[in-house]
N, C-alpha and C. Protein backbone atom coordinates (compact mmCIF):
# COMPACT_ATOMS: atom_id res chain seq x y z
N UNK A 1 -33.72 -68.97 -5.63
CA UNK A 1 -34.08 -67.83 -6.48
C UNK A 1 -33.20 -66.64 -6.15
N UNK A 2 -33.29 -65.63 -7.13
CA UNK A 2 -32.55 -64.57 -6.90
C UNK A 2 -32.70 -64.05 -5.64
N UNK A 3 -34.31 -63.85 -5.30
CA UNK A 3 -34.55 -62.98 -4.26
C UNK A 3 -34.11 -63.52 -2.78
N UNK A 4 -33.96 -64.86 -3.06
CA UNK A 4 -33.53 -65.40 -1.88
C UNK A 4 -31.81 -65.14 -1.63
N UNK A 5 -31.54 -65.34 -2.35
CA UNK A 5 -29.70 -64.81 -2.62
C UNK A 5 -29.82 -63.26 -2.44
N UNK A 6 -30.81 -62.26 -2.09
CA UNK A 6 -30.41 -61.15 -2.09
C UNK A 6 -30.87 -61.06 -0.17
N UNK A 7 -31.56 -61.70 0.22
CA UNK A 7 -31.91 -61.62 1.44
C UNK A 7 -31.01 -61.93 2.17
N UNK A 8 -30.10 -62.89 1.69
CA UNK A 8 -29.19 -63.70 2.94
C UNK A 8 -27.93 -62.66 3.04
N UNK A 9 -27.79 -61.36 2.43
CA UNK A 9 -26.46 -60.09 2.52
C UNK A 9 -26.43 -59.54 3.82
N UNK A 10 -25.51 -59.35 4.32
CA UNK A 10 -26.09 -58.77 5.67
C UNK A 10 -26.68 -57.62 5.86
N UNK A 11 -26.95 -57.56 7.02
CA UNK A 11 -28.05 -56.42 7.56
C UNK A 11 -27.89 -55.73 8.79
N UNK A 12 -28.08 -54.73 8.95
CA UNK A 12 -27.99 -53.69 9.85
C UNK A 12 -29.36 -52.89 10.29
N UNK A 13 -29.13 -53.04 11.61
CA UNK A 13 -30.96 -53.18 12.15
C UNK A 13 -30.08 -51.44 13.30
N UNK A 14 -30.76 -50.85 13.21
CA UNK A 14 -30.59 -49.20 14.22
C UNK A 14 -32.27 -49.21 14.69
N UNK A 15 -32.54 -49.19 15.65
CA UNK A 15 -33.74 -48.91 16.05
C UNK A 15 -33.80 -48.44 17.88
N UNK A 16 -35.10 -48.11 18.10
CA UNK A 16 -35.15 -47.70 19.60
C UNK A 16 -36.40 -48.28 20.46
N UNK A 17 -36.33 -48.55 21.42
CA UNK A 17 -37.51 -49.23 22.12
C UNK A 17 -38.74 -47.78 22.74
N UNK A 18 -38.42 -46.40 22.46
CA UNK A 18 -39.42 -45.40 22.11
C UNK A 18 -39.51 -45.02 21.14
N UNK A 19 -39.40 -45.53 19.70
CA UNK A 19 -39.90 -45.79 18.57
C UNK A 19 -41.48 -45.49 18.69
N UNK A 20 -42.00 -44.55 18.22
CA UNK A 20 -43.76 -44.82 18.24
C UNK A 20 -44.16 -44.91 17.25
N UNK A 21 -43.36 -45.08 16.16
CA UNK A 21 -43.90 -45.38 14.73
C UNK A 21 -43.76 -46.75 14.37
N UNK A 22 -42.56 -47.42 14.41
CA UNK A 22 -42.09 -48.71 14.54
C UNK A 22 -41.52 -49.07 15.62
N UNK A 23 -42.74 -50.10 16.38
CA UNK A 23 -42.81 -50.23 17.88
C UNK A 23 -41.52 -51.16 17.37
N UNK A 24 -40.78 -51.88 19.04
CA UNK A 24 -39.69 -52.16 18.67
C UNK A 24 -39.94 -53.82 18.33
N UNK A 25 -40.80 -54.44 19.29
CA UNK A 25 -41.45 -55.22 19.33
C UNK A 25 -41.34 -56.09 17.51
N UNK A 26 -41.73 -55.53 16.52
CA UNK A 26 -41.75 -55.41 15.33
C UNK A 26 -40.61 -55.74 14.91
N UNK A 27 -39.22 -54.93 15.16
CA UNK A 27 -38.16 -55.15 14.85
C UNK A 27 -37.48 -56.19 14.89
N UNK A 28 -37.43 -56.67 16.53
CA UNK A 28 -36.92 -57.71 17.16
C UNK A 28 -37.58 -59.41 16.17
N UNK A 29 -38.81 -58.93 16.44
CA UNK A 29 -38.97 -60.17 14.98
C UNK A 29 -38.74 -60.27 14.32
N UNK A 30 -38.60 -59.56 13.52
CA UNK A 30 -37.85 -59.77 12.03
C UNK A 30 -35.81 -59.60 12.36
N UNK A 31 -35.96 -59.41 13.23
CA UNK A 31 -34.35 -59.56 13.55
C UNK A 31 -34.24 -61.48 13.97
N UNK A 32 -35.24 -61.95 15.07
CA UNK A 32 -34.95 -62.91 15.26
C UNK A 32 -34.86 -63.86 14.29
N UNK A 33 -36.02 -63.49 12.95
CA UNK A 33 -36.35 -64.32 11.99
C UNK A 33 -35.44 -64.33 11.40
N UNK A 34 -34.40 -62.82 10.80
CA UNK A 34 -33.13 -63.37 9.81
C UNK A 34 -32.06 -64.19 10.75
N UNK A 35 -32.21 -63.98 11.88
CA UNK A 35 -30.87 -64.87 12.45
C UNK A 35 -30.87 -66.22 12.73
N UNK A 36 -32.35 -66.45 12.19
CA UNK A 36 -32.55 -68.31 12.59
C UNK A 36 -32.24 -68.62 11.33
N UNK A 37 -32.22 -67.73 10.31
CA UNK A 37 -31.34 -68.20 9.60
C UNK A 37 -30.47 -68.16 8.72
N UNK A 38 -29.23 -67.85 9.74
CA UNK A 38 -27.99 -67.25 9.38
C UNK A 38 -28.09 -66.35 8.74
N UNK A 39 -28.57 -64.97 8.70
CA UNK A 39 -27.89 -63.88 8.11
C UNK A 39 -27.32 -63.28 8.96
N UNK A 40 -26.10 -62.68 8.39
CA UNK A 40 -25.22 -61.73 9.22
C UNK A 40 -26.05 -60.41 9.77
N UNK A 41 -25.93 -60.27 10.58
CA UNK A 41 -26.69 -58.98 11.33
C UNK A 41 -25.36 -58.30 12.07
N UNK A 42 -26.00 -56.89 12.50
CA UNK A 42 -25.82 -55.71 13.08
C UNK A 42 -26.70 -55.10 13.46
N UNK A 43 -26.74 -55.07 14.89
CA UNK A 43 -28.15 -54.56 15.44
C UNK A 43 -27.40 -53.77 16.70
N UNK A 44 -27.95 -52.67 16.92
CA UNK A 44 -28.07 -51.35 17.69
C UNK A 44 -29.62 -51.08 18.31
N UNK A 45 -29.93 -51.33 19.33
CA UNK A 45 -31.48 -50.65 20.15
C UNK A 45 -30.89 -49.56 20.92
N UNK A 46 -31.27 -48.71 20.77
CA UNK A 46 -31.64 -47.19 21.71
C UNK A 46 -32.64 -47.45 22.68
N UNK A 47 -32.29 -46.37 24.14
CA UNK A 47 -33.80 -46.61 24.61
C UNK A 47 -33.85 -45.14 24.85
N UNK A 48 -33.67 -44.35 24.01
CA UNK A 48 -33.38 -43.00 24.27
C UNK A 48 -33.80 -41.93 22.72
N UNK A 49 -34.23 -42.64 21.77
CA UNK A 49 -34.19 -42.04 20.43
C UNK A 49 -35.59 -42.25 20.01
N UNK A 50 -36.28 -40.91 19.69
CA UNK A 50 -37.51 -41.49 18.49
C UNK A 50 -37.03 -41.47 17.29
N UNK A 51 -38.50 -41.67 16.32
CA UNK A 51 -38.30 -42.61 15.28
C UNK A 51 -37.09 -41.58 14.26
N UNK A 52 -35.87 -42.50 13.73
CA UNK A 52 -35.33 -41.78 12.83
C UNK A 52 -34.53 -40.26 13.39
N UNK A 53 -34.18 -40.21 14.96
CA UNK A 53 -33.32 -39.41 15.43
C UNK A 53 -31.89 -39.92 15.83
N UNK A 54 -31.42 -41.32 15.72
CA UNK A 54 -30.28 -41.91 16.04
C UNK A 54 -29.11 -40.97 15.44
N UNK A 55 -28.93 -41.31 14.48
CA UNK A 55 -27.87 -40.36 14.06
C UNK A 55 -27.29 -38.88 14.77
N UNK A 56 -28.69 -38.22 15.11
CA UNK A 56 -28.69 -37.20 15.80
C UNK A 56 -28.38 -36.51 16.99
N UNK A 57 -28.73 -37.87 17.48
CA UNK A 57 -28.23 -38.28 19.16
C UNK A 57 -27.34 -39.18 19.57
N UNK A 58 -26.86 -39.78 18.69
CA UNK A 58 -26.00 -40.71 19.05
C UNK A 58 -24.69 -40.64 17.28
N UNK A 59 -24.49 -39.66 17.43
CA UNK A 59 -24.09 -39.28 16.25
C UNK A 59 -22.18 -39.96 15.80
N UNK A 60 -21.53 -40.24 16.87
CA UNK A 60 -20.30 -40.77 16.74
C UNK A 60 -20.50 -42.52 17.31
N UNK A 61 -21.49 -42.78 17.63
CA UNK A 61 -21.87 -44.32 17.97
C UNK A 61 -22.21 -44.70 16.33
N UNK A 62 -23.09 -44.16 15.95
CA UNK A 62 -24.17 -44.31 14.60
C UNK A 62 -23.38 -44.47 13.65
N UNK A 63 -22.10 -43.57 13.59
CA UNK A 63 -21.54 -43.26 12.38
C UNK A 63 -20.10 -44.37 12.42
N UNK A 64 -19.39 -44.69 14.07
CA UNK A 64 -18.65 -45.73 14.13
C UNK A 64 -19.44 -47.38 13.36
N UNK A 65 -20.52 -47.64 13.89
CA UNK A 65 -21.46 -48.83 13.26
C UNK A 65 -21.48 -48.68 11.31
N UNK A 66 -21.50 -47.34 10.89
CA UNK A 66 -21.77 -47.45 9.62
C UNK A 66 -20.32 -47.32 9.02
């Protein structure tokens, strides 16, 4: 199906393990789940960023990845 052909594009995962909104825990699963099967990933963990401050703090890392 379409939707399945739109899932398999790659993906880019930015997240932090002091995340208190989206524990990271959360992430990592659904990271493990696209890579069992084969989607291209890009994944970045912080252990230094809350939720949605990466860019901010890590602002020439964040922006090299994108």
């Amino acid at each position: 199906s379409s939707l399945t052909y739109l899932c398999t594009w790659p993906q880019m995962y930015f997240y932090s393990t002091v995340d208190h909104i989206v524990p990271y825990e959360g992430v990592e699963k659904v990271i493990r789940m696209r890579s069992s099967i084969g989607i291209p990933l890009e994944i970045k963990c912080w252990n230094d960023t809350e939720h949605a401050r990466h860019l901010f703090v890590h602002e020439e890392e964040y922006t090299e990845m994108c």
